[in-house]
PDB file of N, CA and C in Angstrom:
ATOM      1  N   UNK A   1     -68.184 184.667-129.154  1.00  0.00           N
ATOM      2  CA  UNK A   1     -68.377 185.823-128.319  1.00  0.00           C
ATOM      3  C   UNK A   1     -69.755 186.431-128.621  1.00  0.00           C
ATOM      4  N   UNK A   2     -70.461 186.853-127.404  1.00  0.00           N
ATOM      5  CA  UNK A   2     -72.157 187.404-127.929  1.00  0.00           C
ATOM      6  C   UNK A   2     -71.902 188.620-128.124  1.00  0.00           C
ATOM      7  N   UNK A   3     -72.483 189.043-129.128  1.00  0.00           N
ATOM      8  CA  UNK A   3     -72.554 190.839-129.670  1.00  0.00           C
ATOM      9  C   UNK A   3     -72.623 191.358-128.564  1.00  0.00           C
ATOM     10  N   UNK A   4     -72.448 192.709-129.005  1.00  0.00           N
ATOM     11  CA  UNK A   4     -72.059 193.423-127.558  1.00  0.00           C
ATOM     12  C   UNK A   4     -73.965 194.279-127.565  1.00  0.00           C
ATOM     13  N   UNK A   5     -73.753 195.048-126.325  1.00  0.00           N
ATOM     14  CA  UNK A   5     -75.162 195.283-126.434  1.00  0.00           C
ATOM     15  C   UNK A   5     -75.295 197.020-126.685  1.00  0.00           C
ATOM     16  N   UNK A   6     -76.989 197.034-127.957  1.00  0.00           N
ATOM     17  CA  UNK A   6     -76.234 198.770-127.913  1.00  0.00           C
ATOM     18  C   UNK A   6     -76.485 199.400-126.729  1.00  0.00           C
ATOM     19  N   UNK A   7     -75.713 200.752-127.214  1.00  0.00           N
ATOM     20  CA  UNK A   7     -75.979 201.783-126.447  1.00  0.00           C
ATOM     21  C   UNK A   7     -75.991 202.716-126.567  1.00  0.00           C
ATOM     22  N   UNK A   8     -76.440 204.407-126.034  1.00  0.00           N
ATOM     23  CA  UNK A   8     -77.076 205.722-126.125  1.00  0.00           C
ATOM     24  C   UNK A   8     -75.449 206.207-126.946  1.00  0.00           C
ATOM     25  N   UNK A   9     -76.291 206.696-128.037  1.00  0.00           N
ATOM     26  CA  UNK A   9     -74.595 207.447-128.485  1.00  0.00           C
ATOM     27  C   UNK A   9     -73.778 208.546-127.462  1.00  0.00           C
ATOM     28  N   UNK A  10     -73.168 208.938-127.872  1.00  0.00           N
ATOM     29  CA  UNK A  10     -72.783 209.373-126.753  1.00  0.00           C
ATOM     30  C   UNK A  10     -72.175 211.033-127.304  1.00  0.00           C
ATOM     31  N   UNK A  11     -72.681 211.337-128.224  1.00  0.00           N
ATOM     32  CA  UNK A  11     -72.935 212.902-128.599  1.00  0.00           C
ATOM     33  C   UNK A  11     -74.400 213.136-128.154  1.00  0.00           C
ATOM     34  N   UNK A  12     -74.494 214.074-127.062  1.00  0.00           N
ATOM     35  CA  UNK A  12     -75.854 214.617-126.129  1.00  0.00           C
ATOM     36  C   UNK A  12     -77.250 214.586-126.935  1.00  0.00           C
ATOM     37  N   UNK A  13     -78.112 214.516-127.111  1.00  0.00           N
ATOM     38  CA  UNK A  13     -79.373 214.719-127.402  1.00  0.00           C
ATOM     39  C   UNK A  13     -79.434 213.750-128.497  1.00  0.00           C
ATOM     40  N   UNK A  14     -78.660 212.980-128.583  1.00  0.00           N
ATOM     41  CA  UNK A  14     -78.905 211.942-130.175  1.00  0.00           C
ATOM     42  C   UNK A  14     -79.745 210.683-129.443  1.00  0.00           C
ATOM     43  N   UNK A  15     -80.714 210.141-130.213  1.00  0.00           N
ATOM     44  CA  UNK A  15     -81.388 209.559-129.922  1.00  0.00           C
ATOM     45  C   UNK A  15     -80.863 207.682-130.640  1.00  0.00           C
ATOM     46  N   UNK A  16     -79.774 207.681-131.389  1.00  0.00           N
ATOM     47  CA  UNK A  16     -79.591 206.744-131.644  1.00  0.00           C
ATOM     48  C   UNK A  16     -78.647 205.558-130.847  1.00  0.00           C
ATOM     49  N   UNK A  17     -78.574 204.538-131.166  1.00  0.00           N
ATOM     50  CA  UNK A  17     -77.578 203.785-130.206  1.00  0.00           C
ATOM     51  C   UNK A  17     -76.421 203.128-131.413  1.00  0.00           C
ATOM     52  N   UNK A  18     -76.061 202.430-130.320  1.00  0.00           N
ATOM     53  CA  UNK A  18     -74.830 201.917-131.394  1.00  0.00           C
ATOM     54  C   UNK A  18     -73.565 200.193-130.209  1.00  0.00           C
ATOM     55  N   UNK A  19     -73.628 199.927-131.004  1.00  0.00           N
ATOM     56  CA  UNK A  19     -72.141 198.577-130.714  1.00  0.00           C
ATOM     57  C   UNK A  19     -70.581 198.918-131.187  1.00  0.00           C
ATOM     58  N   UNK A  20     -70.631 200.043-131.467  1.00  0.00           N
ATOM     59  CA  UNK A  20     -69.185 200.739-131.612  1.00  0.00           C
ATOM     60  C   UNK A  20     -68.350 200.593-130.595  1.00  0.00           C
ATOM     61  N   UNK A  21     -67.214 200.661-130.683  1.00  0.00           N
ATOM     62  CA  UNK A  21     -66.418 200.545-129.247  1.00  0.00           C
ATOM     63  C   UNK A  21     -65.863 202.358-129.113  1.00  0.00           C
ATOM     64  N   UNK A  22     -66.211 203.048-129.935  1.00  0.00           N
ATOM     65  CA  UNK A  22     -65.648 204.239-130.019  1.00  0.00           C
ATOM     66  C   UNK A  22     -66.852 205.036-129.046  1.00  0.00           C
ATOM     67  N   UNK A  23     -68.290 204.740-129.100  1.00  0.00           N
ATOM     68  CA  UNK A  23     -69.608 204.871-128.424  1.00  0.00           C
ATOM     69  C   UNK A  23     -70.234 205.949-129.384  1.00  0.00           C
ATOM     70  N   UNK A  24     -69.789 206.100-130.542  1.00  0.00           N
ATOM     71  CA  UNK A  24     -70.810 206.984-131.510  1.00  0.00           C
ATOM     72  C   UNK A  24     -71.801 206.366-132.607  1.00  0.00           C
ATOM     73  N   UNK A  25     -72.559 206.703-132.734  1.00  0.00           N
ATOM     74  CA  UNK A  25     -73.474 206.210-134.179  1.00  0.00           C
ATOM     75  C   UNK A  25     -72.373 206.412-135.249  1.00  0.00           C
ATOM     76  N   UNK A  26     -73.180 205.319-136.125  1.00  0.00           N
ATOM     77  CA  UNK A  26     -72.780 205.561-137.484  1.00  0.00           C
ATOM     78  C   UNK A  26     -72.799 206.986-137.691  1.00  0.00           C
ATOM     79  N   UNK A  27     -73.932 208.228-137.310  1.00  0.00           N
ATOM     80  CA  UNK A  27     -73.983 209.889-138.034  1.00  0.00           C
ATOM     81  C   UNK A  27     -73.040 210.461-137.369  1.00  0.00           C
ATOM     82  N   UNK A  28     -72.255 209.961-136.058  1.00  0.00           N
ATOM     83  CA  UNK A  28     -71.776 211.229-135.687  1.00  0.00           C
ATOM     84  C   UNK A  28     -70.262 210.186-135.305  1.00  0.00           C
ATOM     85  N   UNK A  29     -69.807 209.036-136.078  1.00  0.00           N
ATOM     86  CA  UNK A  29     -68.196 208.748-135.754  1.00  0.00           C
ATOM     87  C   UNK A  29     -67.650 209.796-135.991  1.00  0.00           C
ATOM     88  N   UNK A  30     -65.789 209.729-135.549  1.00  0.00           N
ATOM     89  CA  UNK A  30     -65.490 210.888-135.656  1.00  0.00           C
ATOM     90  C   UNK A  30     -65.410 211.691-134.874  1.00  0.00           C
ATOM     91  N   UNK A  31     -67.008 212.120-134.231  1.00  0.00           N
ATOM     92  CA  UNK A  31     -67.001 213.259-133.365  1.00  0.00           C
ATOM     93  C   UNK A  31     -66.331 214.008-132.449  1.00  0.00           C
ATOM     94  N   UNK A  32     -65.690 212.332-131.817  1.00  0.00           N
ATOM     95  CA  UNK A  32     -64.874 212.867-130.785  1.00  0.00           C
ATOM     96  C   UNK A  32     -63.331 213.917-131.219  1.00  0.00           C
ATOM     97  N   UNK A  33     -62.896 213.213-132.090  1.00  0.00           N
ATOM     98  CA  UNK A  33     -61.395 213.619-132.498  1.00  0.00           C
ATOM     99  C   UNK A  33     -61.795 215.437-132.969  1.00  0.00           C
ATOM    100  N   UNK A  34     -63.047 215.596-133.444  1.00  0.00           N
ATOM    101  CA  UNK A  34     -63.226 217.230-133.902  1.00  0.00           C
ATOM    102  C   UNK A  34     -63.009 218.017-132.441  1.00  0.00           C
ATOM    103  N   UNK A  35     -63.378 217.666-131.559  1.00  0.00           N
ATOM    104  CA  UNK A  35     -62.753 218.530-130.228  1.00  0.00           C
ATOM    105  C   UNK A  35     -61.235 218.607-130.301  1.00  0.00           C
ATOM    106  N   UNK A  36     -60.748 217.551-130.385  1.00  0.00           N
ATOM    107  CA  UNK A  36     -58.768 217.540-129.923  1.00  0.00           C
ATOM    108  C   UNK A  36     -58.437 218.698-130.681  1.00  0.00           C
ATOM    109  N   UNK A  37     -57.669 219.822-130.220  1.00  0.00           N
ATOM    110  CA  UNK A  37     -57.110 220.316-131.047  1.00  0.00           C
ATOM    111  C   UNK A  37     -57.015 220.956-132.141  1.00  0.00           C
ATOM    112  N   UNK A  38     -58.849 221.266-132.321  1.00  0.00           N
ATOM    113  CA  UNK A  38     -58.716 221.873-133.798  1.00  0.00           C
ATOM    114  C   UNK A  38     -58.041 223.183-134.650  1.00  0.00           C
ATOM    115  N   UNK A  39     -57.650 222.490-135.416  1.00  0.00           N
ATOM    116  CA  UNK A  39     -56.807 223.440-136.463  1.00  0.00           C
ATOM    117  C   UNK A  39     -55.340 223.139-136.432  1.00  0.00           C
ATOM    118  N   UNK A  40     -55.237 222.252-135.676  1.00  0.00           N
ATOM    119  CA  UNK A  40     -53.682 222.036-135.726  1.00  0.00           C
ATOM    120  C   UNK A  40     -53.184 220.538-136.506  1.00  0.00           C
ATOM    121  N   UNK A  41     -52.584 220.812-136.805  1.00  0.00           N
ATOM    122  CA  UNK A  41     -51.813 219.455-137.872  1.00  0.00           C
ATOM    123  C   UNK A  41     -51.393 218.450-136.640  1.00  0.00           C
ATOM    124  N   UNK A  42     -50.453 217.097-137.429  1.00  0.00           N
ATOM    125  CA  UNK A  42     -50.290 216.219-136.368  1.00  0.00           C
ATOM    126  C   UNK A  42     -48.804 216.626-136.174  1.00  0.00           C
ATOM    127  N   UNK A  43     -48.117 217.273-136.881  1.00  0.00           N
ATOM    128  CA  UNK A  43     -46.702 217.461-136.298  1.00  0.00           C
ATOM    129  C   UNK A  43     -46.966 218.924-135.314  1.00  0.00           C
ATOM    130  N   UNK A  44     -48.054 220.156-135.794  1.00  0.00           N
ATOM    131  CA  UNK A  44     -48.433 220.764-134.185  1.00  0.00           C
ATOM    132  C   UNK A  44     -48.569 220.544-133.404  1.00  0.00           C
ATOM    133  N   UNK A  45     -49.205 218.909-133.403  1.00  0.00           N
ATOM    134  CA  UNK A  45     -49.665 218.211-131.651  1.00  0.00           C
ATOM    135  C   UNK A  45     -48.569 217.803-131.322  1.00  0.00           C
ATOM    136  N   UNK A  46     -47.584 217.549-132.025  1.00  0.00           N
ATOM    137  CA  UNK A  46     -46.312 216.825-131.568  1.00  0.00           C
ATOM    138  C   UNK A  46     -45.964 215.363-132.192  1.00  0.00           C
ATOM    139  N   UNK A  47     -46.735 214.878-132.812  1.00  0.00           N
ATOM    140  CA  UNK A  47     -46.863 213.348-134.208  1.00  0.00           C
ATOM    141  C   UNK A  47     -46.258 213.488-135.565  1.00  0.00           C
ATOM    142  N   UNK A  48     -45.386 214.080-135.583  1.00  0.00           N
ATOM    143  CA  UNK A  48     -44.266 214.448-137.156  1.00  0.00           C
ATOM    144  C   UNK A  48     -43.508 213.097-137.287  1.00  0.00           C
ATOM    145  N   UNK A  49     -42.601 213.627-138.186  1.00  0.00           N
ATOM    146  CA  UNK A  49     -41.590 212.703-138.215  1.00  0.00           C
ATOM    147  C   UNK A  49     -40.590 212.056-137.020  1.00  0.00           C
ATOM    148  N   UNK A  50     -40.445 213.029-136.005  1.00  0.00           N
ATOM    149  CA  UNK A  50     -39.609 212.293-134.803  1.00  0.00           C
ATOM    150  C   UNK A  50     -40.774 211.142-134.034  1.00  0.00           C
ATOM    151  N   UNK A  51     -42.304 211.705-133.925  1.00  0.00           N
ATOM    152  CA  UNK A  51     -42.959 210.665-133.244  1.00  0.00           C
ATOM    153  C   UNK A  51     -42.917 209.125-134.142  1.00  0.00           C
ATOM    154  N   UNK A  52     -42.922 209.213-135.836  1.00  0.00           N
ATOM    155  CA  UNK A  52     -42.911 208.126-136.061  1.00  0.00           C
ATOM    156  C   UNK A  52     -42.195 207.143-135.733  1.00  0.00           C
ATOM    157  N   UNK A  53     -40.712 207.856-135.678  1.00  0.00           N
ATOM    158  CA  UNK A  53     -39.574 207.028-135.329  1.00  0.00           C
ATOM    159  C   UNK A  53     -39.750 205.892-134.272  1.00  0.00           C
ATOM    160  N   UNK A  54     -39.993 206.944-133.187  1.00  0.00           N
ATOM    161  CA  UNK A  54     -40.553 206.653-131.529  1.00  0.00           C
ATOM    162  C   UNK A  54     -41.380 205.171-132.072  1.00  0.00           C
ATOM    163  N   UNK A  55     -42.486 205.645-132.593  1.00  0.00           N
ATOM    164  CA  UNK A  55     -43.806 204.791-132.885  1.00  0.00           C
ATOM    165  C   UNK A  55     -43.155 203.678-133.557  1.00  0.00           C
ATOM    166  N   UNK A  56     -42.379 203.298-134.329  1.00  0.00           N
ATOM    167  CA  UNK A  56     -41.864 202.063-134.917  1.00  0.00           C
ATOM    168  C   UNK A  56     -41.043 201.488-133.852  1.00  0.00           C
ATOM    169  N   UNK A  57     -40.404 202.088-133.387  1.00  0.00           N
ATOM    170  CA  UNK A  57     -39.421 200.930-131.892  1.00  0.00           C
ATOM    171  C   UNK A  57     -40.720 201.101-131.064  1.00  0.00           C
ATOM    172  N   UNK A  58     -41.318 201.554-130.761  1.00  0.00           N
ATOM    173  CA  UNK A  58     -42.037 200.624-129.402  1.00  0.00           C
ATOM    174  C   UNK A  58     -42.404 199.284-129.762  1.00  0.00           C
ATOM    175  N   UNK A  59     -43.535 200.000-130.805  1.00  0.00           N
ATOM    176  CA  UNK A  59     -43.848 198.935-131.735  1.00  0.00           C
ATOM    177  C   UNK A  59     -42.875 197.850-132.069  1.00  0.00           C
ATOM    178  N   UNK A  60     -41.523 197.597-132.433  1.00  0.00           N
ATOM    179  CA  UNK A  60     -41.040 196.836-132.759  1.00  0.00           C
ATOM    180  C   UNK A  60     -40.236 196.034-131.399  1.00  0.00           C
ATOM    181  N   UNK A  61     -40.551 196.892-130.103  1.00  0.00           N
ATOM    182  CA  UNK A  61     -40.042 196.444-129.024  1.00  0.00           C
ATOM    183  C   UNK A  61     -41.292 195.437-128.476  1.00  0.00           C
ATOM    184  N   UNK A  62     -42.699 195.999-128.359  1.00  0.00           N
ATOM    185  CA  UNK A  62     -43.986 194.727-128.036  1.00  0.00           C
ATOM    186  C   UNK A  62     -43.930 194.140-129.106  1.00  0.00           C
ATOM    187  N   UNK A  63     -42.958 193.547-129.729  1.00  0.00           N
ATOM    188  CA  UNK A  63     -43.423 192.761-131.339  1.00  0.00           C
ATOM    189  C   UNK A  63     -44.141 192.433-131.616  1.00  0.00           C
ATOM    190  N   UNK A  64     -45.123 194.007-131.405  1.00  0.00           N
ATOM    191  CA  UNK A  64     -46.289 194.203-132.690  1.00  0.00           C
ATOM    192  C   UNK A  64     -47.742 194.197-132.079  1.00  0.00           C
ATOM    193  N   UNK A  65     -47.957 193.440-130.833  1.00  0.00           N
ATOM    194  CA  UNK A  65     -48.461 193.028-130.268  1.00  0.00           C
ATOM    195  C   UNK A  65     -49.314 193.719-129.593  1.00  0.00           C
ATOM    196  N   UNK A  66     -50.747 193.785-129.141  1.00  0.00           N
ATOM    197  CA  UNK A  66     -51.674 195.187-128.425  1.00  0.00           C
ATOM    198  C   UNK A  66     -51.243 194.572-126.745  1.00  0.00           C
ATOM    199  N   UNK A  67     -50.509 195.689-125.822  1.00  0.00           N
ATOM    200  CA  UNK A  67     -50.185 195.176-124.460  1.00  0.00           C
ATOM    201  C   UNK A  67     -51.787 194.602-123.259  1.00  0.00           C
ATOM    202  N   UNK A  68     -53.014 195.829-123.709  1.00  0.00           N
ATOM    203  CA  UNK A  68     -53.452 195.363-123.076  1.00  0.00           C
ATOM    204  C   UNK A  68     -53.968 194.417-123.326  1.00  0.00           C
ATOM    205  N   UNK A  69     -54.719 193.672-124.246  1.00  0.00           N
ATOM    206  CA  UNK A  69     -54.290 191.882-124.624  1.00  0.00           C
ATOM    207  C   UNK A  69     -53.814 191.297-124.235  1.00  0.00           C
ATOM    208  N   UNK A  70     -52.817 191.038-124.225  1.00  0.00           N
ATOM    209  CA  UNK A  70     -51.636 190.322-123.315  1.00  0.00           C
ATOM    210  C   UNK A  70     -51.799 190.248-122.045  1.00  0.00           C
ATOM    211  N   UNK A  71     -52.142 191.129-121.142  1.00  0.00           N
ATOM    212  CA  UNK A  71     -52.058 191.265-119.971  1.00  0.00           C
ATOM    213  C   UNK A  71     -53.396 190.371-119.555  1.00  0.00           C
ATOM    214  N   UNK A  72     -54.026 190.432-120.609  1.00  0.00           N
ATOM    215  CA  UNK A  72     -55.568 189.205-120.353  1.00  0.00           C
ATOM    216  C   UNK A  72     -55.199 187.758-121.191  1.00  0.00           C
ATOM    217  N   UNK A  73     -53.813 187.496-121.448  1.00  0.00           N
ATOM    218  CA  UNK A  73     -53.453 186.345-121.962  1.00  0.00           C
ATOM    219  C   UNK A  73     -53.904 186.107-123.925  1.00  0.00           C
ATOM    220  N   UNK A  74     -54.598 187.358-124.333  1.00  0.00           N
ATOM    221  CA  UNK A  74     -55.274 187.186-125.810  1.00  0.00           C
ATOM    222  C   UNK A  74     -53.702 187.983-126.968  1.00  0.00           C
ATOM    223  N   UNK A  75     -53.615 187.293-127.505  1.00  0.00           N
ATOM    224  CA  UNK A  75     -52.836 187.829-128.958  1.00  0.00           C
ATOM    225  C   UNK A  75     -53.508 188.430-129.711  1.00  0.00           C
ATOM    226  N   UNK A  76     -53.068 189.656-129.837  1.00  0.00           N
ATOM    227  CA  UNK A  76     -53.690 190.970-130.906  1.00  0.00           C
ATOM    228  C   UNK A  76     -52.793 191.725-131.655  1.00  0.00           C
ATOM    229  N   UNK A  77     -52.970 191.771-132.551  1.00  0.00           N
ATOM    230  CA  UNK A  77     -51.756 192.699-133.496  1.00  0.00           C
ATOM    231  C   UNK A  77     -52.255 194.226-132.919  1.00  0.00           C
ATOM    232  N   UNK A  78     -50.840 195.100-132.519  1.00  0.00           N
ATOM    233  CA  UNK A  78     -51.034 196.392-132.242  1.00  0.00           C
ATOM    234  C   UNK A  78     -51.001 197.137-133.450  1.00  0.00           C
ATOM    235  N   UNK A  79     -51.771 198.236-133.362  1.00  0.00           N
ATOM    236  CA  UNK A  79     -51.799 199.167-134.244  1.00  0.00           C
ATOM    237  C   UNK A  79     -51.556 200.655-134.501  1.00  0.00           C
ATOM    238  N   UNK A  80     -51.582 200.760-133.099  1.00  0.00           N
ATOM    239  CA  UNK A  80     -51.255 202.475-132.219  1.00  0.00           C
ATOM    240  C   UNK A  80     -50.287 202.127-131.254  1.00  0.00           C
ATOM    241  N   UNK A  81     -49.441 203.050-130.799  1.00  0.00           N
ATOM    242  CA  UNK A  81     -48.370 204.014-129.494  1.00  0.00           C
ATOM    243  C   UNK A  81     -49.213 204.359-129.111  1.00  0.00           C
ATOM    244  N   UNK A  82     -49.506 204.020-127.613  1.00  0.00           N
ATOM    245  CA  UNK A  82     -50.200 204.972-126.694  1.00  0.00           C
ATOM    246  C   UNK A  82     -49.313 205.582-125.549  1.00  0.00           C
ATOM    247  N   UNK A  83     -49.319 206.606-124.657  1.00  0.00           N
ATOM    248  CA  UNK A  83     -48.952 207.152-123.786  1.00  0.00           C
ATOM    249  C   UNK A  83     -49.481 206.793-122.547  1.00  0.00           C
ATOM    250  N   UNK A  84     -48.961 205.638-121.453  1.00  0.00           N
ATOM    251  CA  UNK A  84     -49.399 205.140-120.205  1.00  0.00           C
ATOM    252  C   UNK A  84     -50.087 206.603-119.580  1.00  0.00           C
ATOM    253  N   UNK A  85     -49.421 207.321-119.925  1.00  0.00           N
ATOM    254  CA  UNK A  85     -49.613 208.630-118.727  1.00  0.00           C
ATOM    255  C   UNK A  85     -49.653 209.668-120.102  1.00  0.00           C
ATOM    256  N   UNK A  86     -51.155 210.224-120.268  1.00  0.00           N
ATOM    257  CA  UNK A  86     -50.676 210.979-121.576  1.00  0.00           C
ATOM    258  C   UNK A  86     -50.408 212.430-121.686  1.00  0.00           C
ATOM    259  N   UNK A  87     -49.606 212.747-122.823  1.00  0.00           N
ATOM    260  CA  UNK A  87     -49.354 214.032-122.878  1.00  0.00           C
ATOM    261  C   UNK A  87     -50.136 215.413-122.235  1.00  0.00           C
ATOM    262  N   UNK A  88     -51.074 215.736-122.025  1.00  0.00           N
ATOM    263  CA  UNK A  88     -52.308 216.379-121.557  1.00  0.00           C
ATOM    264  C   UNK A  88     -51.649 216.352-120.073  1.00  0.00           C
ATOM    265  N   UNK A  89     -51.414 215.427-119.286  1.00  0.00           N
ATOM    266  CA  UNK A  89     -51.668 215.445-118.161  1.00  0.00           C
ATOM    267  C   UNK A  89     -50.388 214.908-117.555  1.00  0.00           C
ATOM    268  N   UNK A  90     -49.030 215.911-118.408  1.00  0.00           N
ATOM    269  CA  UNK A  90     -47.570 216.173-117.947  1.00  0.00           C
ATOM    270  C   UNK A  90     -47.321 214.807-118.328  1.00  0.00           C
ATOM    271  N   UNK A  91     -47.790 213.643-119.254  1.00  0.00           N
ATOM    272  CA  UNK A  91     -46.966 212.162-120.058  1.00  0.00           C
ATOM    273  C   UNK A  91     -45.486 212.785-121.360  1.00  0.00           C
ATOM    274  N   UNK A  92     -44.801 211.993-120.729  1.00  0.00           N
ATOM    275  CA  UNK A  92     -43.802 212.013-121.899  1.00  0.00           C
ATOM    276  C   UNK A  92     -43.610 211.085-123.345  1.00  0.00           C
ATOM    277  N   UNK A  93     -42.741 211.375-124.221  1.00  0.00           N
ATOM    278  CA  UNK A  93     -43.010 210.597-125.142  1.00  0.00           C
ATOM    279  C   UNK A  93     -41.731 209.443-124.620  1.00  0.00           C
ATOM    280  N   UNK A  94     -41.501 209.063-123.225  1.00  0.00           N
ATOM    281  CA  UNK A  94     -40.213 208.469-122.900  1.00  0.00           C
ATOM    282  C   UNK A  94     -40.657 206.851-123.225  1.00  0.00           C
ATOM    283  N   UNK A  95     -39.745 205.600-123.782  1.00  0.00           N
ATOM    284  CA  UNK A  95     -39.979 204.574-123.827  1.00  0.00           C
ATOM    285  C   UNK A  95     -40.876 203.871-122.344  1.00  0.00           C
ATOM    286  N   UNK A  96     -40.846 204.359-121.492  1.00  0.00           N
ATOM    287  CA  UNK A  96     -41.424 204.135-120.297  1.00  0.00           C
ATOM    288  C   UNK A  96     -42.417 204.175-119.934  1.00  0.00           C
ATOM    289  N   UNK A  97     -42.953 205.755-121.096  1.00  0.00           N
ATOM    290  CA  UNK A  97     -44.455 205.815-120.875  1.00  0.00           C
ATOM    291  C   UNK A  97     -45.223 205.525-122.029  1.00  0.00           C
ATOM    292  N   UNK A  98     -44.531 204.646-122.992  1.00  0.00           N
ATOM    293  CA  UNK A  98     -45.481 204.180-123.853  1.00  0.00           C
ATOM    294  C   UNK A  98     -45.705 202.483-124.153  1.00  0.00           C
ATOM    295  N   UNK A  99     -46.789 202.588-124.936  1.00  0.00           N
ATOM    296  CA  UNK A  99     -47.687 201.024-124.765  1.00  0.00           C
ATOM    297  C   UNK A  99     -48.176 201.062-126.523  1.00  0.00           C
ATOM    298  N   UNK A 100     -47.802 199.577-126.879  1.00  0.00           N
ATOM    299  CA  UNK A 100     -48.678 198.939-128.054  1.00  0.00           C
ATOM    300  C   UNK A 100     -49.828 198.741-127.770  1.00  0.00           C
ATOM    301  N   UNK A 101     -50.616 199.425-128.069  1.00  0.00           N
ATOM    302  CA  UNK A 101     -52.522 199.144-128.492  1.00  0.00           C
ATOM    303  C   UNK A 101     -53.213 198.854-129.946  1.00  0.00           C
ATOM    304  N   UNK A 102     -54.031 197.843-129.561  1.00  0.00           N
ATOM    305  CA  UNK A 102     -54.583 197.632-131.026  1.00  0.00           C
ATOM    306  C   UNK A 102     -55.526 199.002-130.920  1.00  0.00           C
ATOM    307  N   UNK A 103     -56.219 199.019-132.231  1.00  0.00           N
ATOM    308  CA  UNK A 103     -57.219 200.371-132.502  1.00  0.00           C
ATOM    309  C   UNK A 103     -58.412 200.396-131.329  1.00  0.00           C
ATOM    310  N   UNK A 104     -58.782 199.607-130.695  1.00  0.00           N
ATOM    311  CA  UNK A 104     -59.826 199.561-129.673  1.00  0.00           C
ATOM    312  C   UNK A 104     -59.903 199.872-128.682  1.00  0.00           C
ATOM    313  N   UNK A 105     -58.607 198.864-127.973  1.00  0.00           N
ATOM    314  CA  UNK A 105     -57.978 199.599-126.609  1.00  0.00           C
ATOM    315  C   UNK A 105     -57.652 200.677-126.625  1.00  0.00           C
ATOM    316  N   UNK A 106     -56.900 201.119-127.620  1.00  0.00           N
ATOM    317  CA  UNK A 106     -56.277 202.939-128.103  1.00  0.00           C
ATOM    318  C   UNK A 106     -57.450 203.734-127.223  1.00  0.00           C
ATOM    319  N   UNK A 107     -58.636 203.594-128.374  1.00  0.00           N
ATOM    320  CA  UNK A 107     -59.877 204.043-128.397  1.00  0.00           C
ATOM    321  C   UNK A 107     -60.560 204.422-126.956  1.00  0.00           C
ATOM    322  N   UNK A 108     -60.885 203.074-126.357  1.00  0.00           N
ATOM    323  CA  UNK A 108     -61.290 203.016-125.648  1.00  0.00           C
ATOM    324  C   UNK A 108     -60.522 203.666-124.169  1.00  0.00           C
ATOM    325  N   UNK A 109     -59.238 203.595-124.046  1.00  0.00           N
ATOM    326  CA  UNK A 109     -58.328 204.156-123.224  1.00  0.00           C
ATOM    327  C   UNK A 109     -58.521 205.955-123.357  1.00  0.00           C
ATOM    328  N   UNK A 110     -58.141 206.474-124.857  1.00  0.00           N
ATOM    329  CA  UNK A 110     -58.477 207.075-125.115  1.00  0.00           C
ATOM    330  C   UNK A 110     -59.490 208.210-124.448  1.00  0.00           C
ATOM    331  N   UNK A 111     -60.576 207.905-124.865  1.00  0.00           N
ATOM    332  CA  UNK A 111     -62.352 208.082-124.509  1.00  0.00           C
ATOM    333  C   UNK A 111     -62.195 208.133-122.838  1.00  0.00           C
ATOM    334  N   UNK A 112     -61.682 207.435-121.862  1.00  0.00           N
ATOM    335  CA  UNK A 112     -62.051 207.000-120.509  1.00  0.00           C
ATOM    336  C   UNK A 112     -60.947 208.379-119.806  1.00  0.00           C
ATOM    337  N   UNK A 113     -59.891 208.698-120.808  1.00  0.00           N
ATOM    338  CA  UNK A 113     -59.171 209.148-119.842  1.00  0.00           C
ATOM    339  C   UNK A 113     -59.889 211.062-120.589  1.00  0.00           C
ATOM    340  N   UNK A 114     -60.403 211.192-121.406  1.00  0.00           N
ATOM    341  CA  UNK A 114     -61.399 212.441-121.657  1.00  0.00           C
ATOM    342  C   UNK A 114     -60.694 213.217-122.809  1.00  0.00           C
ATOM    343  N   UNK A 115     -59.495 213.155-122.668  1.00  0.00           N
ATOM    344  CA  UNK A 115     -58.663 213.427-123.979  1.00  0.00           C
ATOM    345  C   UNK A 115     -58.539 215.265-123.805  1.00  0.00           C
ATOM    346  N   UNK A 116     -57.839 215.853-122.753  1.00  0.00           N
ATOM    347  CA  UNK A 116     -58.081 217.453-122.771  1.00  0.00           C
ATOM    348  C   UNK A 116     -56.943 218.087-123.456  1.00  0.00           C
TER     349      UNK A 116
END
């Protein structure tokens, strides 16, 4: 596979680039997640102990597997629960609306849908 090609970070006025799939430099990874929510824990957002539960049967229902991978025929070990339709924008935590993602797709799904 050919390296990917860089590009403009993607915190405003930074002049550096990067091949991250997250789209930040090495100075400013991270960045994004400091907007979500700050000051609140992960069982405030709603990720405690009942989401883990959740998070091990999906997970153990795609056995294990990242969905969107699959859907392009590639085998990937999943690593995240994602929300087809996410919380922000009226998603439930129902078996229906969730998906095995490896850390990239997460990411990248993530990032595209703006995260409010």
């Amino acid at each position: 596979m050919p390296p990917r090609t860089p590009k403009a970070c993607r915190v405003r006025g930074c002049r550096s680039t990067t091949i991250d799939p997250s789209g930040y430099c090495e100075s400013h990874k991270g960045e994004g997640w400091k907007q979500y929510k700050p000051g609140q824990t992960r069982h405030q957002r709603g990720y405690g102990t009942k989401w883990e539960i959740i998070r091990e049967r999906i997970l153990k229902r795609d056995s294990g597997l990242c969905q969107d991978h699959m859907k392009r025929g590639i085998v990937k070990q999943a690593s995240c629960v994602d929300h087809i339709i996410p919380k922000a924008q009226g998603g439930t935590d129902a078996d229906s609306n969730l998906q095995s993602l490896c850390w990239s797709c997460h990411a990248t799904k993530t990032g595209k849908e703006g995260c409010k």
